[in-house]
Protein backbone atom coordinates (compact mmCIF):
# COMPACT_ATOMS: atom_id res chain seq x y z
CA UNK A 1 -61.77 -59.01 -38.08
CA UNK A 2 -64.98 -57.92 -39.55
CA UNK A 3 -63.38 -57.11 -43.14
CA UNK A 4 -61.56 -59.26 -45.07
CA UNK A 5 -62.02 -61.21 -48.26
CA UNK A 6 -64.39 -64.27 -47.84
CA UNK A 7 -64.02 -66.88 -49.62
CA UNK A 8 -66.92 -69.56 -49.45
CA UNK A 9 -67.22 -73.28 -50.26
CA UNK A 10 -70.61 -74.90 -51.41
CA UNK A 11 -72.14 -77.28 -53.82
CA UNK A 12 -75.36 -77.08 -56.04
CA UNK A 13 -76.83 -79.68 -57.81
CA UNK A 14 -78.79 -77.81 -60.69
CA UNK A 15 -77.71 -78.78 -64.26
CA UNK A 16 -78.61 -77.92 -67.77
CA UNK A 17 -79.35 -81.01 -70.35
CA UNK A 18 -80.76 -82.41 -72.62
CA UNK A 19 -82.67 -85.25 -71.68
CA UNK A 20 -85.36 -86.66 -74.34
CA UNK A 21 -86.44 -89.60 -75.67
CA UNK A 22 -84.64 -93.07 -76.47
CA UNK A 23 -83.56 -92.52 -79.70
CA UNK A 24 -79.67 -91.70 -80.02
CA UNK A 25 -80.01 -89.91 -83.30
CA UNK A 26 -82.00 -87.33 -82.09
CA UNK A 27 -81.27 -83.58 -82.81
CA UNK A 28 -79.73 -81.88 -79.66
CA UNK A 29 -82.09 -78.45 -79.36
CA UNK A 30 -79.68 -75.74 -79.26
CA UNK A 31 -80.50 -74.03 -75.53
CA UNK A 32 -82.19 -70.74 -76.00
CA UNK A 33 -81.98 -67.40 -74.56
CA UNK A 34 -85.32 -67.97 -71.81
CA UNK A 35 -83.85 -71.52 -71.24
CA UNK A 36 -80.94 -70.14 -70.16
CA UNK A 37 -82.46 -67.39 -68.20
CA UNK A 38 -84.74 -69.61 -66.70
CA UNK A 39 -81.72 -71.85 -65.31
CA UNK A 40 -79.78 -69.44 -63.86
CA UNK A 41 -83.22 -67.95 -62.16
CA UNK A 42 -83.37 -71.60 -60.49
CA UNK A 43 -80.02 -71.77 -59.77
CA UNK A 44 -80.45 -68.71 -57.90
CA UNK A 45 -83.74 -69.76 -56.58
CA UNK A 46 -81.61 -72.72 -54.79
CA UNK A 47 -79.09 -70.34 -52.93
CA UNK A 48 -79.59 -70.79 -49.32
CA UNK A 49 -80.91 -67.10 -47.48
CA UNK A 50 -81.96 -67.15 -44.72
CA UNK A 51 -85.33 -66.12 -43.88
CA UNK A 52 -85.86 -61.72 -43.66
CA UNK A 53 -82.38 -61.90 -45.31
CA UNK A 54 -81.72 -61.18 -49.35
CA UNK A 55 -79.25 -61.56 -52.11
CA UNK A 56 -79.44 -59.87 -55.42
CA UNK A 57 -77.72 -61.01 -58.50
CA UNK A 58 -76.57 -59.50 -62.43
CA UNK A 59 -75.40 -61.81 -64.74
CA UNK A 60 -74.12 -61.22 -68.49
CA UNK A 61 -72.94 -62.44 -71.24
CA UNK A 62 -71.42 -61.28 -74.27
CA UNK A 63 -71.85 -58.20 -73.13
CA UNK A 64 -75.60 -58.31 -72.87
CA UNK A 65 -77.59 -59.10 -69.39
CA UNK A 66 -79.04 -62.45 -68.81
CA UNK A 67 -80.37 -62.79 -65.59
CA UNK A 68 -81.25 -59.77 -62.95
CA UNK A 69 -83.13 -60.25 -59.70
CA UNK A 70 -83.16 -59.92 -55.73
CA UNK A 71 -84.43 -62.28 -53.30
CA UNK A 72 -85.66 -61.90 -49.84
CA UNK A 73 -85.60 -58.81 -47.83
CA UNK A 74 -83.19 -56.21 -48.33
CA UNK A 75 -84.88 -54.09 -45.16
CA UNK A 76 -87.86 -54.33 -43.30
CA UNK A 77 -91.04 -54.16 -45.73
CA UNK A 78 -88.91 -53.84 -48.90
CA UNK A 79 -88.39 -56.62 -51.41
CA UNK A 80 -84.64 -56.69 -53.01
CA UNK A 81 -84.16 -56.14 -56.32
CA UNK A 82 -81.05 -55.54 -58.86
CA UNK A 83 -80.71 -52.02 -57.66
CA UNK A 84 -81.07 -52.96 -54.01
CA UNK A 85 -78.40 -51.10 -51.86
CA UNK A 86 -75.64 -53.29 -50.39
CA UNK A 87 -72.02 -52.40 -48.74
CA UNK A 88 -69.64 -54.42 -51.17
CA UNK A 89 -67.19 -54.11 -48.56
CA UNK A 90 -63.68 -55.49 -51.22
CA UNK A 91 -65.10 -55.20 -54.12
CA UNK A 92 -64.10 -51.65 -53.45
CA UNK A 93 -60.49 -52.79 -54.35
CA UNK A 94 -60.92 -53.54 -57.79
CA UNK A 95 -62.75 -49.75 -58.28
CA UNK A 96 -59.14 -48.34 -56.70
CA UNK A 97 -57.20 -50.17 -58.59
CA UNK A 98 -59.34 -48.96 -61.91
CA UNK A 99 -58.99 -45.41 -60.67
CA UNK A 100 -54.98 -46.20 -60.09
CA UNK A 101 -54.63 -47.16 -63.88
CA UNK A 102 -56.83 -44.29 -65.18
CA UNK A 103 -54.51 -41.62 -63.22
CA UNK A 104 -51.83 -43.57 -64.56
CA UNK A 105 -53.60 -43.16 -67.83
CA UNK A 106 -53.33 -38.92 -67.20
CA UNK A 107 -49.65 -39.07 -66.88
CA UNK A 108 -50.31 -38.04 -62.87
CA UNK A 109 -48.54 -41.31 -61.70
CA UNK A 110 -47.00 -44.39 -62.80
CA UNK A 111 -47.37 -47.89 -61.20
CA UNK A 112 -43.96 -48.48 -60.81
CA UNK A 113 -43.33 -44.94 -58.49
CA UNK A 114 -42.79 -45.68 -54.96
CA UNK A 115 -46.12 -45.09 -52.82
CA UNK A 116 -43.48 -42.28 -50.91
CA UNK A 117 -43.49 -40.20 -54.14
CA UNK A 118 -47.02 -39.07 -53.07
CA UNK A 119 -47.09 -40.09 -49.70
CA UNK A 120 -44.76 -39.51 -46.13
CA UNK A 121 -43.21 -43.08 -45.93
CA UNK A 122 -39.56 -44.15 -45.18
CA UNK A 123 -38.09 -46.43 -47.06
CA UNK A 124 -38.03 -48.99 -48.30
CA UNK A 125 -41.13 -47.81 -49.87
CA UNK A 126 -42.73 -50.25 -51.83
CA UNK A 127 -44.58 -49.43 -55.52
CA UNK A 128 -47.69 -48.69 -56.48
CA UNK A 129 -48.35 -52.06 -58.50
CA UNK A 130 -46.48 -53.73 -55.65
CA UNK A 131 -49.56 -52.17 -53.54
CA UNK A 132 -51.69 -53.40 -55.45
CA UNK A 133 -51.24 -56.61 -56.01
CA UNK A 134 -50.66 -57.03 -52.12
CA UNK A 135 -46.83 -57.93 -52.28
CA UNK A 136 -45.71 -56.12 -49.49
CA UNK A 137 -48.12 -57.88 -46.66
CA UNK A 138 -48.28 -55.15 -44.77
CA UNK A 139 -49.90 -55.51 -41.43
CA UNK A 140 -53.91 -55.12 -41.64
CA UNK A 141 -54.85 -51.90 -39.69
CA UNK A 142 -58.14 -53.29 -38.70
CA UNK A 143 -55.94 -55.39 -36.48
CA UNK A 144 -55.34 -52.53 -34.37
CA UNK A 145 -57.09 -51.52 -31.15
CA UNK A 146 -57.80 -47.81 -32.34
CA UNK A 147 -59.64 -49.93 -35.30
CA UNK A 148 -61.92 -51.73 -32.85
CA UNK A 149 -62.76 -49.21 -30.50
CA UNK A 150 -63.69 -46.92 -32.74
CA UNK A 151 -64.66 -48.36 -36.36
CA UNK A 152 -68.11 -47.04 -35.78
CA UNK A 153 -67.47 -43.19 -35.38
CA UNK A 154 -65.53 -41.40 -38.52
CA UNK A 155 -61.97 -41.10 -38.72
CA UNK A 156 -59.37 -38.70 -40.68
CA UNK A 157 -56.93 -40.44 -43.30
CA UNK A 158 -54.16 -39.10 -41.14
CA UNK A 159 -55.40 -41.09 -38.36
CA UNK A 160 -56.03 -44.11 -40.48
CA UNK A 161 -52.56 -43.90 -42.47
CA UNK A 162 -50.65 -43.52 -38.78
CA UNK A 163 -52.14 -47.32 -38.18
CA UNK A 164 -50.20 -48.81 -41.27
CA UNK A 165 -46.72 -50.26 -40.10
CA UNK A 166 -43.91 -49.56 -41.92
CA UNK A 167 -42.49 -52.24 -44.26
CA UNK A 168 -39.40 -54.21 -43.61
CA UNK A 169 -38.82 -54.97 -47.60
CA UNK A 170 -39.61 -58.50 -47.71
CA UNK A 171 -42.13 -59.01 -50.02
CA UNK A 172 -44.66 -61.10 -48.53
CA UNK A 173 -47.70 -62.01 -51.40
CA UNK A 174 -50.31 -61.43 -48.50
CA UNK A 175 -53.54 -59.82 -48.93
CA UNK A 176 -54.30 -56.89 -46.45
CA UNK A 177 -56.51 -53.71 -46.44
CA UNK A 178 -53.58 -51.46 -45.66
CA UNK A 179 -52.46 -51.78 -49.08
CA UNK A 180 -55.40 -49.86 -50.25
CA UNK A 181 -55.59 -47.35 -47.59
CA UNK A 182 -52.14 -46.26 -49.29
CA UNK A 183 -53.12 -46.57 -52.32
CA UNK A 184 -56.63 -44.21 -52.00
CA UNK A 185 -54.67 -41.58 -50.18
CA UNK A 186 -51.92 -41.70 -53.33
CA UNK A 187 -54.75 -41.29 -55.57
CA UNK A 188 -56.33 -38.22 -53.21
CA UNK A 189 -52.51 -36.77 -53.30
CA UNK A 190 -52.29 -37.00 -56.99
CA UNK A 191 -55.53 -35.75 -58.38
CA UNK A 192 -56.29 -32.71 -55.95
CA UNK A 193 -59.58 -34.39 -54.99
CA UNK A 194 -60.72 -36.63 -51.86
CA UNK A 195 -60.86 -40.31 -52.95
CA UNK A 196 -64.60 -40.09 -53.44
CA UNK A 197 -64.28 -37.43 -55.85
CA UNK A 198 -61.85 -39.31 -57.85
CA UNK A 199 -63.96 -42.43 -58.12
CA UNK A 200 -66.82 -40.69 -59.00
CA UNK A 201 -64.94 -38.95 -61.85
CA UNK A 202 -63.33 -42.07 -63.14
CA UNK A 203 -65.44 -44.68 -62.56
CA UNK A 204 -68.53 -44.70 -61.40
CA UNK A 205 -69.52 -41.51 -64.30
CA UNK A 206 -68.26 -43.27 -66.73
CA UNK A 207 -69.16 -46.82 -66.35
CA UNK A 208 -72.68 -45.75 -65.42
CA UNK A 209 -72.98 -46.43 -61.93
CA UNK A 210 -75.80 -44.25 -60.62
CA UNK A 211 -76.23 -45.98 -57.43
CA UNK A 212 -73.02 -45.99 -56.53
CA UNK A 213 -71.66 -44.32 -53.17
CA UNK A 214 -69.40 -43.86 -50.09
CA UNK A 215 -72.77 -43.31 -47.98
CA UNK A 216 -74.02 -46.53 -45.19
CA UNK A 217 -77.77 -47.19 -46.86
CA UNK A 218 -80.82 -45.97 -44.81
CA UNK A 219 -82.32 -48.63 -42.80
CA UNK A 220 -85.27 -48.19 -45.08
CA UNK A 221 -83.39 -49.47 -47.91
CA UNK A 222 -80.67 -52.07 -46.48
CA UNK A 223 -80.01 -53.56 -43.65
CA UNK A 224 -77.70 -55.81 -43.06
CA UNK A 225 -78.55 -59.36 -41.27
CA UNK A 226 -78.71 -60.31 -38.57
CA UNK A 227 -77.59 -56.88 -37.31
CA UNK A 228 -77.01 -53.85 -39.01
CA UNK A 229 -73.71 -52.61 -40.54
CA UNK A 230 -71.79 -50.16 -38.67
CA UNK A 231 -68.67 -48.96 -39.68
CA UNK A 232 -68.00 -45.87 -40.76
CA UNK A 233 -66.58 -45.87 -44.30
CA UNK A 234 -63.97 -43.72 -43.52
CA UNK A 235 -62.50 -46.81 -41.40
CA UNK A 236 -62.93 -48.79 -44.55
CA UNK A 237 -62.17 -45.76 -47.09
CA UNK A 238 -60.86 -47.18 -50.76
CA UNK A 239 -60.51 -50.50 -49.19
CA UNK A 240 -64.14 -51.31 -48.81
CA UNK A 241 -66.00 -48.59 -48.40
CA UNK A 242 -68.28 -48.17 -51.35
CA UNK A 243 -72.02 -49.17 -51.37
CA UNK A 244 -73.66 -50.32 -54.74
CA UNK A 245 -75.49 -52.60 -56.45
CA UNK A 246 -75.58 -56.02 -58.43
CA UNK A 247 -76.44 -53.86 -61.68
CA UNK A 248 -73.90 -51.19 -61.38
CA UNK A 249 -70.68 -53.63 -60.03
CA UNK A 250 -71.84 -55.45 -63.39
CA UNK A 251 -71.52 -52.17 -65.37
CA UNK A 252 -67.85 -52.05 -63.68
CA UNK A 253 -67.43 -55.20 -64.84
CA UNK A 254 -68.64 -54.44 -68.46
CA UNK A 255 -66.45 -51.52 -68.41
CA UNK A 256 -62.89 -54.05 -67.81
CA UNK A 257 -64.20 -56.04 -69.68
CA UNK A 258 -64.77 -53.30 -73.17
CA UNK A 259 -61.54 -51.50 -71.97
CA UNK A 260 -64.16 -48.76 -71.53
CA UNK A 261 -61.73 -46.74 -69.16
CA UNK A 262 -59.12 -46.68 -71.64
CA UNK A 263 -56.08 -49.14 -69.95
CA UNK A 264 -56.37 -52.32 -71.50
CA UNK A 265 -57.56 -55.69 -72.02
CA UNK A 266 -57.85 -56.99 -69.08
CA UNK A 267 -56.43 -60.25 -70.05
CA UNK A 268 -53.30 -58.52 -70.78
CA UNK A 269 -52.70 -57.80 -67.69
CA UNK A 270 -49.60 -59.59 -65.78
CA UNK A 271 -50.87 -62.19 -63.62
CA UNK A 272 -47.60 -63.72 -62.38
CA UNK A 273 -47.30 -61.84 -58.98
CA UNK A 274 -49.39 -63.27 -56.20
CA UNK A 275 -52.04 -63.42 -59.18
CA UNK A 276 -53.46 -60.56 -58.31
CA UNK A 277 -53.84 -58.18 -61.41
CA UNK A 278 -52.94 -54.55 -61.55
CA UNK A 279 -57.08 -54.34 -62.02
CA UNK A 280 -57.26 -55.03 -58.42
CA UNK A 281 -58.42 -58.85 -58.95
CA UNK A 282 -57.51 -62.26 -58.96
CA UNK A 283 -57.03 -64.68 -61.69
CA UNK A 284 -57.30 -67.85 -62.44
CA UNK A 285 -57.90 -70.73 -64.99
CA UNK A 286 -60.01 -73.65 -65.44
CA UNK A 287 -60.21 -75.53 -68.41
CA UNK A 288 -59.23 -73.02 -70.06
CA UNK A 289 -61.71 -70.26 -69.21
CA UNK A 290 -59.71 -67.56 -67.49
CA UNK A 291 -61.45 -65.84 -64.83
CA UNK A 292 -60.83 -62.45 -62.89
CA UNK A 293 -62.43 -62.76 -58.76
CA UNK A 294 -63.28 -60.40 -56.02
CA UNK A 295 -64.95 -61.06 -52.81
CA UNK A 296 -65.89 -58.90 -49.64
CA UNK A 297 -66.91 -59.28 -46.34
CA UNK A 298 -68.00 -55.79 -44.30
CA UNK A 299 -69.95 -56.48 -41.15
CA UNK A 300 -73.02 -58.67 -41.98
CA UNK A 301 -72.69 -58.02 -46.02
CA UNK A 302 -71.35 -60.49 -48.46
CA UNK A 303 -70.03 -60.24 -51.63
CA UNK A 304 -68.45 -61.69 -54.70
CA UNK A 305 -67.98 -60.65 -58.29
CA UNK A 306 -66.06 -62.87 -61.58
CA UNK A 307 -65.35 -61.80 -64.61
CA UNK A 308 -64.52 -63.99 -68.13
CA UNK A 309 -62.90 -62.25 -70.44
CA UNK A 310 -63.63 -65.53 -73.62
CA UNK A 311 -67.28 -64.31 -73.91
CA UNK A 312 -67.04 -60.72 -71.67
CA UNK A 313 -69.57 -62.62 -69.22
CA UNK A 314 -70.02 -60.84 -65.81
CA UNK A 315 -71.20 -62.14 -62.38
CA UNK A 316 -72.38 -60.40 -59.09
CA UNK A 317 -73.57 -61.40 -56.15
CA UNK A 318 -74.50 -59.37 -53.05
CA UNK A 319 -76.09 -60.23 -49.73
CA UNK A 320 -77.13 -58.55 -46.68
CA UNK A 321 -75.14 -61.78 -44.72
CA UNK A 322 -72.54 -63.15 -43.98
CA UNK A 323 -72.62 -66.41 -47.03
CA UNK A 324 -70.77 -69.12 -46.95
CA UNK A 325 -71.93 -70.16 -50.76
CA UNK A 326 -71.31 -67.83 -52.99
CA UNK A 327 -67.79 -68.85 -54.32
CA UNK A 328 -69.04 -72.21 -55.34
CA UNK A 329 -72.66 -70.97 -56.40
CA UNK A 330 -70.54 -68.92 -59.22
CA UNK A 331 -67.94 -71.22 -59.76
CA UNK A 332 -68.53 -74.84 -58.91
CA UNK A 333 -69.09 -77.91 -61.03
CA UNK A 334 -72.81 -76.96 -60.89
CA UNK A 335 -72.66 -73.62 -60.67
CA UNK A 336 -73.58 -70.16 -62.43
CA UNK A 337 -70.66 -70.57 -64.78
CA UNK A 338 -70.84 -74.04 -65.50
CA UNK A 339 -74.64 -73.59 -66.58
CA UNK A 340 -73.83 -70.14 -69.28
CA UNK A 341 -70.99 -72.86 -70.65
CA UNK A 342 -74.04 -75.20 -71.46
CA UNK A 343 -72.60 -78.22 -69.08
């Protein structure tokens, strides 16, 4: 399957301390704004690419940006950078989800209207939040063989919804693309406008996201590693077919995380049901530090995004390949996160 949520296991060993002289009674020096900056640069320094691949990175905190770079090469002769171009394969889910609230916002729908309100779909039907939060488990239509064969030419939304079994009713809590196929067609039905034109509207206006598109980058300005990405987006439509960039997926972020689009904090949010929120993402909590995750995988790109609502602190990662590190480079015990906390 060559999109799916990737979820990646590694360990770093960079910490932040303070480690002076003998004497116990010394004054611990609060850690400043460049030492900070300057940790999570070496942090980042340390995560494995591969040689002529790249990763680019935006981190904030408190609403304000820390740390923004690239690293390697994003295409042949060009350096990446913050604004680098990379497909962020499902990290398009949380930006449908977004746009799902914000028409919910208009009065156009409501999450708890069956998807067959909008759409031709027998019942049982399940809801929109149900949709979102991937209780259904329907089938993945990338499973198909129409999906395989021809992933790399475009496709019609009729001929991608015909590839999304019906559901049975039992609610299964299992992640799948299908889900979101649904759910960006509901949106098209709703607002008068192709999906695109909706999430440029909502979201990426709004939240500032001038990079932003449904368009595969040039081979001048991203390729992906080892081989280049080529599915069409309409195979991968609103559930992974955006392309951005570190700095605009954190202005998204900044946006949940200031209620900028109007629908609420995201902590508020239930989190009960598969805990996926009705944001699109995945929560979680670890000593106490609540966290909101996304991750894609699209071909040879690679992707992951958290959120922490305590201190509205923001995290993206892209690469051009396929990483096995970037869960635990955020998120481990000597991670991105644990270094902002100061341990």
């Amino acid at each position: 399957m060559r999109f799916q949520a990737a979820l990646v296991i590694i360990g770093l060993t960079i910490s932040v301390c303070a480690c002076g002289g003998a004497d116990p009674t010394a004054p611990v020096v609060p850690v400043t704004a460049g030492d900070l900056k300057s940790s999570l640069s070496a942090s980042f320094d340390a995560l494995t690419i591969p040689a002529n691949a790249a990763c680019s990175i935006s981190v904030s905190q408190h609403g304000q940006v820390l740390l923004e770079r690239g690293r390697g090469q994003i295409a042949p002769g060009r350096q990446a950078s913050v604004d680098s171009l990379y497909r962020i394969a499902s990290l398009t889910k949380p930006i449908t989800a977004s746009a799902v609230l914000i028409s919910e916002q208009a009065g156009r729908l409501l999450r708890t209207d069956k998807v067959n309100r909008f759409l031709a779909y027998a019942e049982p039907a399940p809801t929109i939040d149900e949709l979102i939060k991937h209780i259904p488990g329907l089938p993945n239509f990338q499973n198909t063989p129409a999906y395989q064969n021809g992933y790399t030419s475009p496709t019609t939304l009729e001929s991608l919804l015909s590839l999304i079994q019906p559901w049975d009713g039992i609610r299964r809590y299992q992640y799948s693309n299908s889900h979101y196929a649904l759910l960006g067609a509901a949106l098209q039905q709703v607002n008068g406008l192709r999906y695109e034109q909706v999430v440029e509207r909502d979201i990426f206006g709004p939240a500032g996201m001038s990079r932003s598109s449904f368009v595969i980058p040039s081979g001048s300005e991203s390729v992906g590693f080892p081989f280049p990405s080529t599915t069409h987006p309409s195979w991968v439509y609103s559930a992974g077919g955006v392309t951005s960039t570190a700095a605009d997926l954190n202005r998204f972020n900044q946006a949940l995380l200031s209620n900028l689009f109007g629908f609420g904090a995201v902590e508020s949010f239930d989190r009960s049901a598969a805990g996926v929120t009705s944001f699109g993402m995945g929560s979680g909590v670890i000593n106490g530090d609540l966290r909101f995750t996304h991750s894609g995988l699209l071909d040879s790109y690679s992707s992951f995004s958290v959120m922490f609502p305590a201190d509205r602190s923001s995290v993206v990662v892209l690469c051009n390949f396929n990483s096995n590190d970037l869960q635990n480079f955020l998120l481990g015990p000597a991670g991105i996160r644990s270094i902002m906390l100061g341990s």
